[in-house]
N, C-alpha and C. Protein backbone atom coordinates (compact mmCIF):
# COMPACT_ATOMS: atom_id res chain seq x y z
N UNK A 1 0.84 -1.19 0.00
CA UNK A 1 0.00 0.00 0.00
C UNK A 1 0.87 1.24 0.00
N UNK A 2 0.46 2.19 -0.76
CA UNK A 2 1.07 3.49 -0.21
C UNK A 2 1.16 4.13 0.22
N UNK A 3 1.94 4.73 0.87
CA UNK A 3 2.31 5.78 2.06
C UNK A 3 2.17 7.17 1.49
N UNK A 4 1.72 7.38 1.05
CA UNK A 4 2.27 9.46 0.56
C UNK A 4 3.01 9.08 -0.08
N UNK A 5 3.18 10.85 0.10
CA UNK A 5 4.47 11.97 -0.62
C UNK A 5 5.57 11.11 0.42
N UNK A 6 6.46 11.03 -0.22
CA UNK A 6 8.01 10.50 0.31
C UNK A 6 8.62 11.52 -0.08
N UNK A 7 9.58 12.25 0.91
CA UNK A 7 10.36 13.24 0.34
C UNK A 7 12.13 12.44 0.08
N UNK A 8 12.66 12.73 -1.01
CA UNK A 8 13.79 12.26 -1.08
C UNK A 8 14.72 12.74 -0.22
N UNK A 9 15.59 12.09 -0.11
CA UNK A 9 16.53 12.25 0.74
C UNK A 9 17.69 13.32 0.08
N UNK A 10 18.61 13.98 0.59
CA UNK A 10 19.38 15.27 -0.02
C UNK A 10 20.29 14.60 -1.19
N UNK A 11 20.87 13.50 -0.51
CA UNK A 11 21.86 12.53 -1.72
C UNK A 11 21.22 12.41 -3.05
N UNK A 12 19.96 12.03 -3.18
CA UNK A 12 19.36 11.89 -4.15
C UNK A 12 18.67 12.95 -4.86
N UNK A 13 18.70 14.04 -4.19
CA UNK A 13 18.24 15.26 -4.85
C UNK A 13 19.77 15.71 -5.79
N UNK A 14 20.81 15.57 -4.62
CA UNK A 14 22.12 16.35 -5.53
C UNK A 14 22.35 15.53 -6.99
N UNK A 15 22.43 14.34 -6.87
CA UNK A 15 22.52 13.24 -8.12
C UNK A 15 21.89 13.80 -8.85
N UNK A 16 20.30 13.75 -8.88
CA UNK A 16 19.73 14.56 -9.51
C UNK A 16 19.68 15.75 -10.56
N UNK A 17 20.53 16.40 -9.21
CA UNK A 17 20.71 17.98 -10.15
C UNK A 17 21.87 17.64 -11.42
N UNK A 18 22.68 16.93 -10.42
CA UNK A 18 23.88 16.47 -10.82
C UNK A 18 23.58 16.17 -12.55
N UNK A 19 22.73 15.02 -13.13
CA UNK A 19 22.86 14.21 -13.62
C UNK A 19 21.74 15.21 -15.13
N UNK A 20 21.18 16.58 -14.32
CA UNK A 20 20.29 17.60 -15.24
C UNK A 20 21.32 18.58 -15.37
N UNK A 21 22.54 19.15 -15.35
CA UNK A 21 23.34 19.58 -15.54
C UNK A 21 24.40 19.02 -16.64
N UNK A 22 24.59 17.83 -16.06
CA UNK A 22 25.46 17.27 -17.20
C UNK A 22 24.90 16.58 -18.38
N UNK A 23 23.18 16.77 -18.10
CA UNK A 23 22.55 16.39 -19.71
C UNK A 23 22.57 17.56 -20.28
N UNK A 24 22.49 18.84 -19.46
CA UNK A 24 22.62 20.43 -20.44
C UNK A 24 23.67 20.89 -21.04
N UNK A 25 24.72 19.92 -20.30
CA UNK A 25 26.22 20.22 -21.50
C UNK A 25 26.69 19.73 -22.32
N UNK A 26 26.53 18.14 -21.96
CA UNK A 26 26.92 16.90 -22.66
C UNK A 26 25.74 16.60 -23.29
N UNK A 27 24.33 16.46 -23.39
CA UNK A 27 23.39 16.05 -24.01
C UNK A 27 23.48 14.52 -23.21
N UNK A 28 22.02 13.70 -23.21
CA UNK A 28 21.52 12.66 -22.41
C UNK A 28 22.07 11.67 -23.06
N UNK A 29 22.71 11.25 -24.21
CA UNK A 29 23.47 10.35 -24.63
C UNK A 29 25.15 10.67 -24.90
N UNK A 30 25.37 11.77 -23.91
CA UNK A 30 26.73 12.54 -24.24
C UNK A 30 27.30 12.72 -25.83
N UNK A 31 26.09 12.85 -26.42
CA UNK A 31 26.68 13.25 -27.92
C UNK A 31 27.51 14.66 -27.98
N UNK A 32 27.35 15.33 -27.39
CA UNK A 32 27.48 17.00 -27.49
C UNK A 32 28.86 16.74 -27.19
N UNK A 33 29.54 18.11 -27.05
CA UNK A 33 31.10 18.18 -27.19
C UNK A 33 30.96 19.77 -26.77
N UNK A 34 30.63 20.36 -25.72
CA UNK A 34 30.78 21.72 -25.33
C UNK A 34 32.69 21.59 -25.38
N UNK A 35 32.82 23.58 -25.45
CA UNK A 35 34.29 23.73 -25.28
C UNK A 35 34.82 24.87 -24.48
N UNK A 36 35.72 24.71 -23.81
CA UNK A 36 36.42 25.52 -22.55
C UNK A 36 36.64 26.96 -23.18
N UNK A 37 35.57 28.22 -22.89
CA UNK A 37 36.76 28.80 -23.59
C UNK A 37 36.90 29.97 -22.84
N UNK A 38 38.41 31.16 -22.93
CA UNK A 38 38.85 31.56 -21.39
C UNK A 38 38.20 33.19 -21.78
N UNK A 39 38.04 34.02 -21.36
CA UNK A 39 37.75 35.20 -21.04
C UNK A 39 38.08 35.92 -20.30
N UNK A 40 38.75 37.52 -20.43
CA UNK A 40 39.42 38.11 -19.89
C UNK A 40 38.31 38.75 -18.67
N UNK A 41 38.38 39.17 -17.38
CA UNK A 41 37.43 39.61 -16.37
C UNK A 41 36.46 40.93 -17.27
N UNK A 42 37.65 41.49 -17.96
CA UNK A 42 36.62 42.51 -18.49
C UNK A 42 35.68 42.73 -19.65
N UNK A 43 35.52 41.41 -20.28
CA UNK A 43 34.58 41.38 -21.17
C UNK A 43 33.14 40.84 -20.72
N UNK A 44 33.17 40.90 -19.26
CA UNK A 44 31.76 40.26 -18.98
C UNK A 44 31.58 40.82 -17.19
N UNK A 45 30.33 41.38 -17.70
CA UNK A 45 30.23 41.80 -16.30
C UNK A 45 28.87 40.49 -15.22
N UNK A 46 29.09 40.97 -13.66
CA UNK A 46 28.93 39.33 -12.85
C UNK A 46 27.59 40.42 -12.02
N UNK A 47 26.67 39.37 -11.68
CA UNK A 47 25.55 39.85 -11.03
C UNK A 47 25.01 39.15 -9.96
N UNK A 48 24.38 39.70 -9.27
CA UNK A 48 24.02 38.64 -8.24
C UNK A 48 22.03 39.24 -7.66
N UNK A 49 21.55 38.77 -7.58
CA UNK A 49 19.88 39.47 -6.88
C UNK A 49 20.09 39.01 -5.62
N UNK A 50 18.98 40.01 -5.02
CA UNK A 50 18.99 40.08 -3.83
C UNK A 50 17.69 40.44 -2.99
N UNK A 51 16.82 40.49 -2.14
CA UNK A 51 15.80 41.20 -1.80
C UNK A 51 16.09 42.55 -1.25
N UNK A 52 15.61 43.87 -1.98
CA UNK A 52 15.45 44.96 -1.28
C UNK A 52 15.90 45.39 -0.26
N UNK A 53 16.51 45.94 0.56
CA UNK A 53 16.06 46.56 2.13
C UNK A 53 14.94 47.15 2.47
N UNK A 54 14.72 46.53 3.54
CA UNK A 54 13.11 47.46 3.61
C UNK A 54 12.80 48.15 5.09
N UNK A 55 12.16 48.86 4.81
CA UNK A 55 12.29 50.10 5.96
C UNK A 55 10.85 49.31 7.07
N UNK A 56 11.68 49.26 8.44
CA UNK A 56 10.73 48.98 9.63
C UNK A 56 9.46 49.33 9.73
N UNK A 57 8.46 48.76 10.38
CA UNK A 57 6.84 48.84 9.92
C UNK A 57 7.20 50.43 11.16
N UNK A 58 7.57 50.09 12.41
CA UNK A 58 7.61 50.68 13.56
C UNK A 58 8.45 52.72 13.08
N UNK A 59 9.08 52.67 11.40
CA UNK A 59 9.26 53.78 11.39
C UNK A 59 8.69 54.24 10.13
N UNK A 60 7.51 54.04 9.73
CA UNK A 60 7.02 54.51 8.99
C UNK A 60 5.88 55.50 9.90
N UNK A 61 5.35 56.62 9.28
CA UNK A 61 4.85 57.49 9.60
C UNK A 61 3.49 56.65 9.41
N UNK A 62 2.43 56.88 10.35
CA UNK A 62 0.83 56.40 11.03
C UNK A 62 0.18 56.51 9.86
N UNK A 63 -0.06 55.06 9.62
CA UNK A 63 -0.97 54.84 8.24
C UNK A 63 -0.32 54.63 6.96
N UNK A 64 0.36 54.70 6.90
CA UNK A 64 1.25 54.31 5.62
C UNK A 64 2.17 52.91 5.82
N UNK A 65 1.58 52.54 4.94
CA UNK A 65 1.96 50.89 4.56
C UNK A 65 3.27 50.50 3.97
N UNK A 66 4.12 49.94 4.02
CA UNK A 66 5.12 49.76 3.62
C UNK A 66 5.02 49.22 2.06
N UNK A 67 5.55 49.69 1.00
CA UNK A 67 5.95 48.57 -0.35
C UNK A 67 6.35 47.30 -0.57
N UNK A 68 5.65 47.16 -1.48
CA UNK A 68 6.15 45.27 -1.65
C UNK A 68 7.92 44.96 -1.68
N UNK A 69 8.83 44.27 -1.03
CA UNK A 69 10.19 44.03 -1.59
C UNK A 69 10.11 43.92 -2.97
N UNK A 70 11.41 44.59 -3.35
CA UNK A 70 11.76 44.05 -5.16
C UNK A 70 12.73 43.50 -4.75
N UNK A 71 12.96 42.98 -5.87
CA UNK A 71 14.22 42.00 -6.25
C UNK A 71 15.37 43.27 -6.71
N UNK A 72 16.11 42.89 -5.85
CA UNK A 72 17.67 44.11 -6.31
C UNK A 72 18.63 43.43 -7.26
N UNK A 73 18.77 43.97 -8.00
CA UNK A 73 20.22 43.42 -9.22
C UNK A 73 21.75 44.32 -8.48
N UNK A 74 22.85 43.43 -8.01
CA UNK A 74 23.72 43.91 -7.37
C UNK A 74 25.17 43.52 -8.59
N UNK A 75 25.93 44.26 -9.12
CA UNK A 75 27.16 43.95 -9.86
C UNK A 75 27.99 43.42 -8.59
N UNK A 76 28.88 42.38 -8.80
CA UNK A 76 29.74 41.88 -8.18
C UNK A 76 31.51 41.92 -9.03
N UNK A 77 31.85 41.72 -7.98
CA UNK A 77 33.39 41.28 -8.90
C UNK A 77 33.95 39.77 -8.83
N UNK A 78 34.36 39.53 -9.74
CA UNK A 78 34.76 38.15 -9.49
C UNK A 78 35.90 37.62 -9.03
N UNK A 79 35.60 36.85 -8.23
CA UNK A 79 36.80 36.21 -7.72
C UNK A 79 36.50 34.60 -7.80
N UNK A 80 37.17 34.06 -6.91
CA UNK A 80 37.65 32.70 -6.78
C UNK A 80 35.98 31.96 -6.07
N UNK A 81 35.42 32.61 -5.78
CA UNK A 81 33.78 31.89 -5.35
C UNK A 81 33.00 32.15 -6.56
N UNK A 82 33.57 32.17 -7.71
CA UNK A 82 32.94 31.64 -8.91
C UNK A 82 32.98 30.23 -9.57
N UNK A 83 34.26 30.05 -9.12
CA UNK A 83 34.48 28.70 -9.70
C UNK A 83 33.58 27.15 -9.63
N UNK A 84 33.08 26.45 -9.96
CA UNK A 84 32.41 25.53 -10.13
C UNK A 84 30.94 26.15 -10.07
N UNK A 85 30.86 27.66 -9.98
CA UNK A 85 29.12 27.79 -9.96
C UNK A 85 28.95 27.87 -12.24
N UNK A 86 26.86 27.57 -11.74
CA UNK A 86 26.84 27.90 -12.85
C UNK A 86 26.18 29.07 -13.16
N UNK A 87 26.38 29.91 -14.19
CA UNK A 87 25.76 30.99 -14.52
C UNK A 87 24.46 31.55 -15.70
N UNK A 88 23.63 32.50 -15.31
CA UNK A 88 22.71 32.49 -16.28
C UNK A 88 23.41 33.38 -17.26
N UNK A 89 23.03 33.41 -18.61
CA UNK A 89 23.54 34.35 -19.46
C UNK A 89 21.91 34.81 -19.79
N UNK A 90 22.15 36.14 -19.59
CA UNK A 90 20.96 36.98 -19.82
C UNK A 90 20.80 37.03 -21.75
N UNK A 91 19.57 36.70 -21.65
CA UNK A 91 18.99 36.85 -22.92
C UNK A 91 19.84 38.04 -23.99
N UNK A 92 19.39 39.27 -23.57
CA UNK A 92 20.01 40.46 -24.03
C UNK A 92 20.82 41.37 -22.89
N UNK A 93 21.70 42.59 -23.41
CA UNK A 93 22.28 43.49 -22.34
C UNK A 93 21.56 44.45 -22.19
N UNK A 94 20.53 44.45 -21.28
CA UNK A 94 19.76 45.76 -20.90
C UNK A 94 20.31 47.12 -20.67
N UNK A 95 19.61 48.32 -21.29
CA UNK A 95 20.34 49.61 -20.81
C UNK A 95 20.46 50.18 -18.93
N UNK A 96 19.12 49.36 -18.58
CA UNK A 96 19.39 49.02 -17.24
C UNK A 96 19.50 47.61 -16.58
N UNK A 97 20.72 47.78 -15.29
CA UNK A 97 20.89 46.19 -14.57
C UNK A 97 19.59 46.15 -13.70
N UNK A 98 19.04 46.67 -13.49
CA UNK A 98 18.05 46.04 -12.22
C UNK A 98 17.17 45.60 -14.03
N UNK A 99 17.09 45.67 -14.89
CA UNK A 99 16.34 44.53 -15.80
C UNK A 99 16.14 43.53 -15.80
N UNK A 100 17.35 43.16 -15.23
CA UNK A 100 17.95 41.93 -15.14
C UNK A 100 17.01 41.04 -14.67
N UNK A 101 16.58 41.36 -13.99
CA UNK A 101 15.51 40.17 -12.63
C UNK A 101 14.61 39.86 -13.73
N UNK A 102 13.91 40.92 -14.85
CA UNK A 102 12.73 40.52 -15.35
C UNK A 102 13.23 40.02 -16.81
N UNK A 103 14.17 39.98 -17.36
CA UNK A 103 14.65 39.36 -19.24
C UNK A 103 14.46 37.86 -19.13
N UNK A 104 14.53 37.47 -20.36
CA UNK A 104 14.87 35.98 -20.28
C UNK A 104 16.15 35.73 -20.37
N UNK A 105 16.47 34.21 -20.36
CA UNK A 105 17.67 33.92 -20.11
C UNK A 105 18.56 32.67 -20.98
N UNK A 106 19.12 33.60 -21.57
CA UNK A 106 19.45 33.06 -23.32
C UNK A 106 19.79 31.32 -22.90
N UNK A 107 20.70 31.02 -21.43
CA UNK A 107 21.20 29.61 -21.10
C UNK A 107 22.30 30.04 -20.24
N UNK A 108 23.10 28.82 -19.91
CA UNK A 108 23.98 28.31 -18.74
C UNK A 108 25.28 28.54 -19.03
N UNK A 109 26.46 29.03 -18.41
CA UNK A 109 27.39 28.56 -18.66
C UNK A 109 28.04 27.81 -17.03
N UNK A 110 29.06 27.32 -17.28
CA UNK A 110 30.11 26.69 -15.87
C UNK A 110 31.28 27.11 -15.82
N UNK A 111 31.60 28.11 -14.90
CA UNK A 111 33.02 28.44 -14.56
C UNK A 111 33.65 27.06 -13.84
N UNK A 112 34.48 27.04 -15.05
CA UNK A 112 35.55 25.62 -14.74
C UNK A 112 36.93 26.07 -14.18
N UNK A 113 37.57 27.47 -14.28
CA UNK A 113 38.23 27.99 -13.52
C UNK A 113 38.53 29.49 -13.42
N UNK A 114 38.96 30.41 -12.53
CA UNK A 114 39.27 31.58 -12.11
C UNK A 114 40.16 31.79 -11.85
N UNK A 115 41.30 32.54 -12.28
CA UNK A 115 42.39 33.12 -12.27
C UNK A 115 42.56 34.51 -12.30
N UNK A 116 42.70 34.73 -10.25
CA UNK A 116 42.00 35.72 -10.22
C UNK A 116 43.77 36.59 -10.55
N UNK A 117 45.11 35.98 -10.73
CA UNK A 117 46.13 36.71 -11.22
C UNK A 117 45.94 37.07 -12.33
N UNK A 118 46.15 36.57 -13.27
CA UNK A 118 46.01 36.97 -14.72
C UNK A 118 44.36 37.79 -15.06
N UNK A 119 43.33 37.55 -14.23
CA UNK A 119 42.22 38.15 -14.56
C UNK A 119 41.46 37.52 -15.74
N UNK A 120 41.26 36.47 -15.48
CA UNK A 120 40.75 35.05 -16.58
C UNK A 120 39.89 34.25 -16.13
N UNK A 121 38.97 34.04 -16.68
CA UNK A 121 38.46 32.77 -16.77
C UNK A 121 37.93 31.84 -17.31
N UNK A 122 37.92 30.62 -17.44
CA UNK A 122 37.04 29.67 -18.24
C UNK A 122 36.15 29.03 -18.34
N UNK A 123 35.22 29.22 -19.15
CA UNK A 123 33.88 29.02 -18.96
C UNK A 123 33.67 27.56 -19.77
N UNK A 124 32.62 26.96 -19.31
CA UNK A 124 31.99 25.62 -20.00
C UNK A 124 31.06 26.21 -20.95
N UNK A 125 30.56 26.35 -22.13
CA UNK A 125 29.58 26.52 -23.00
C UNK A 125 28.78 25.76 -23.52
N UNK A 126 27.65 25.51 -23.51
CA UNK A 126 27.03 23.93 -24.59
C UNK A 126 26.99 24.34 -26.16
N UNK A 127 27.27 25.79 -26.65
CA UNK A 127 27.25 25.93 -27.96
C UNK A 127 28.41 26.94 -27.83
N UNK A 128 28.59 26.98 -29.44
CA UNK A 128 29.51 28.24 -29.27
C UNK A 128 29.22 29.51 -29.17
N UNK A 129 30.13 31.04 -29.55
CA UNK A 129 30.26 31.92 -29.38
C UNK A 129 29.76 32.83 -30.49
N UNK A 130 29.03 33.55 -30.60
CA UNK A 130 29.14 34.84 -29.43
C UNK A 130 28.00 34.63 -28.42
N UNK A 131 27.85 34.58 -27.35
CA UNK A 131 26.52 34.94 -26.38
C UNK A 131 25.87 36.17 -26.71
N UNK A 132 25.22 35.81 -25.89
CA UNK A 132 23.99 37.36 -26.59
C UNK A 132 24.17 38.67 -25.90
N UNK A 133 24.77 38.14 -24.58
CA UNK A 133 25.40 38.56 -23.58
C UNK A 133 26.03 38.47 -22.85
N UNK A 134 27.07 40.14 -22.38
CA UNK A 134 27.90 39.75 -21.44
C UNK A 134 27.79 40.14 -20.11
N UNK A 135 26.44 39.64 -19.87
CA UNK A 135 25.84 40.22 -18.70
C UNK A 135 25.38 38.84 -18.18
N UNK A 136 26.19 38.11 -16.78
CA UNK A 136 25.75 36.75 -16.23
C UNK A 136 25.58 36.78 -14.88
N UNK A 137 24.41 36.51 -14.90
CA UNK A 137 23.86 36.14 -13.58
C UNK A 137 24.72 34.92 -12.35
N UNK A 138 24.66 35.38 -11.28
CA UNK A 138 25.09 34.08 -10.35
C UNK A 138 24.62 33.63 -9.82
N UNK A 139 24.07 32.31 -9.35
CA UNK A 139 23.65 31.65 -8.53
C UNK A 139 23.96 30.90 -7.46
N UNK A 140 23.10 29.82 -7.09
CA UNK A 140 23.58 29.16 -6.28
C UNK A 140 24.09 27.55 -6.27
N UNK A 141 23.91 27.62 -7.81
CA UNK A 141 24.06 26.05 -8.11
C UNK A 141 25.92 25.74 -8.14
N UNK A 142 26.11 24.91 -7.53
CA UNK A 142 27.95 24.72 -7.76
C UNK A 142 27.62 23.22 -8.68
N UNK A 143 28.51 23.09 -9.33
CA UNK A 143 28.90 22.06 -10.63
C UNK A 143 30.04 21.34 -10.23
N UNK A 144 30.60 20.30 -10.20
CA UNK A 144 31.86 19.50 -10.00
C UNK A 144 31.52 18.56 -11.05
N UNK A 145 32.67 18.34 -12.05
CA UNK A 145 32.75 17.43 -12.98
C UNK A 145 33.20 16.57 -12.56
């Protein structure tokens, strides 16, 4: 008989992700052949969202309601806590970054390494070049090949 919803266990969620990641690079029968390729820090700028700050209920003036949080678009710099994440590549380069939260999102790449001396890095691609943009989102997903 059955029991419910079974929630999986974390091991089996990471596999998971694991195993939908490496069908987005390699393709589900590893036909694909993505390729490493390196980029100087300054041809691509790094982003990160965030929720708003929002101002205390207790100092708003009597009767006035506070605003909904937005989503904040924050530029970052890159360093070495890029490496194994993966990144969104924004559809297009908006004339504004807080756009960012609302564009689509052309696809993925994987920082496979950061060199934060030389100011380099190398990205995983599933197709080639040019992106549509050099405007990439960060997240929270980390990648290990």
């Amino acid at each position: 008989k059955g029991g419910g919803v079974v929630v999986p266990d974390h091991s089996f969620q990471k596999q998971a992700e694991k195993e939908a990641i490496q069908d987005y690079f390699y393709g589900k029968e590893r036909e694909l052949c993505p390729r490493p390729i390196v980029f100087p820090f300054s041809k691509l700028q790094f982003f990160r969202t965030a929720a708003a700050p929002q101002v205390p209920k207790d100092a708003l003036p009597i009767g006035i309601t506070a605003v909904e949080s937005k989503t904040e678009v924050q530029a970052i710099e890159p360093d070495m806590n890029l490496e194994n994440k993966l990144l969104a590549v924004a559809g297009r380069n908006p004339s504004d970054d807080q756009e960012l939260v609302c564009i689509n999102v052309a696809g993925f790449v994987h920082v496979q390494r950061v060199d934060v001396q030389e100011e380099k890095l190398t990205i995983l691609a599933p197709n080639g070049l040019p992106m549509p943009s050099t405007k990439l989102l960060v997240g929270d997903i980390d990648f290990l090949e």
